[in-house]
Protein backbone atom coordinates (compact mmCIF):
# COMPACT_ATOMS: atom_id res chain seq x y z
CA UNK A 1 -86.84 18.93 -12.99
CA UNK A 2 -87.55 22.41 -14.21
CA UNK A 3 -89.72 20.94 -17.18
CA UNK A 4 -91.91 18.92 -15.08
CA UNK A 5 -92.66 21.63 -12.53
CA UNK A 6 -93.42 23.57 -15.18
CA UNK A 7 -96.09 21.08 -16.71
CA UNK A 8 -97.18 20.49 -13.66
CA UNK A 9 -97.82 24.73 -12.91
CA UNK A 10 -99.17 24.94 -16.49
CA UNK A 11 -101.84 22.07 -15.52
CA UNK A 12 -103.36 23.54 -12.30
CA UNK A 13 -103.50 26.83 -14.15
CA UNK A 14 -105.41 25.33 -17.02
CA UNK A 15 -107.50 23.72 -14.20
CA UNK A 16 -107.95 26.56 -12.40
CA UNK A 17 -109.19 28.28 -15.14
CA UNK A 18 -111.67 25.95 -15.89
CA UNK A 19 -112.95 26.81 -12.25
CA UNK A 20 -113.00 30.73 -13.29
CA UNK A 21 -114.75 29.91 -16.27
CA UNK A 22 -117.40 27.39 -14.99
CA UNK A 23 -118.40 30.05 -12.19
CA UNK A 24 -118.07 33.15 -14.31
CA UNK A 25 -120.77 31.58 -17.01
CA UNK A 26 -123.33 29.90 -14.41
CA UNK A 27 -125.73 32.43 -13.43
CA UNK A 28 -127.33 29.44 -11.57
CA UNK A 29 -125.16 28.31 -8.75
CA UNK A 30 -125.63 27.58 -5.29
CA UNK A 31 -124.77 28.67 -2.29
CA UNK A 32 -122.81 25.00 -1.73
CA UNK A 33 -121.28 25.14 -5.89
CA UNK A 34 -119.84 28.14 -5.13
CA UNK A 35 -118.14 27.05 -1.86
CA UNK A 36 -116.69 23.60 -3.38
CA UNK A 37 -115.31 25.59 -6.39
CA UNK A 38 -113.94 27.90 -4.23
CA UNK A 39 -112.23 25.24 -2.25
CA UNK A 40 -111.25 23.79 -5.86
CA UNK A 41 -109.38 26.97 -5.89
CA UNK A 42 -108.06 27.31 -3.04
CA UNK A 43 -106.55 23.77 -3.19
CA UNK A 44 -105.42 24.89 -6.82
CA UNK A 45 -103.71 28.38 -5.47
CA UNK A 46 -101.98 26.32 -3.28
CA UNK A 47 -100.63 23.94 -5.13
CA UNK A 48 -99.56 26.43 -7.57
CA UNK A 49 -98.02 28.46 -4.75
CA UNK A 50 -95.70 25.53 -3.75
CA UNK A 51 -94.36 24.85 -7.40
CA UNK A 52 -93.61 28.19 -7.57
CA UNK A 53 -91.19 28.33 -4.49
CA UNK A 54 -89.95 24.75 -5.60
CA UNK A 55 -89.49 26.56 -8.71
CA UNK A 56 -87.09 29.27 -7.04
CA UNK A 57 -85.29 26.87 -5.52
């Protein structure tokens, strides 16, 4: 189980920073590209958050 929540926390990092990384080298967003990726993240952080604790567990 360990190994697959483990994938799985290594994947929505990877994703994550692809968010970072998208943002970070657009000088050209808008108002509305920045508040989807941020809810990208925020969906991400989440996720992350919960395999963590299932993680500890």
């Amino acid at each position: 189980m360990d190994d697959k929540i483990n994938s799985t926390i290594a994947y929505y990092t990877k994703k994550g920073q692809e968010i970072l990384d998208a943002v970070n080298t657009n000088k050209n967003l808008t108002a509305d590209e920045i508040i989807h990726y941020g809810e990208e993240m925020a969906a991400i952080e989440y996720k992350l958050t919960a395999l963590e604790v299932a993680k500890m567990n």
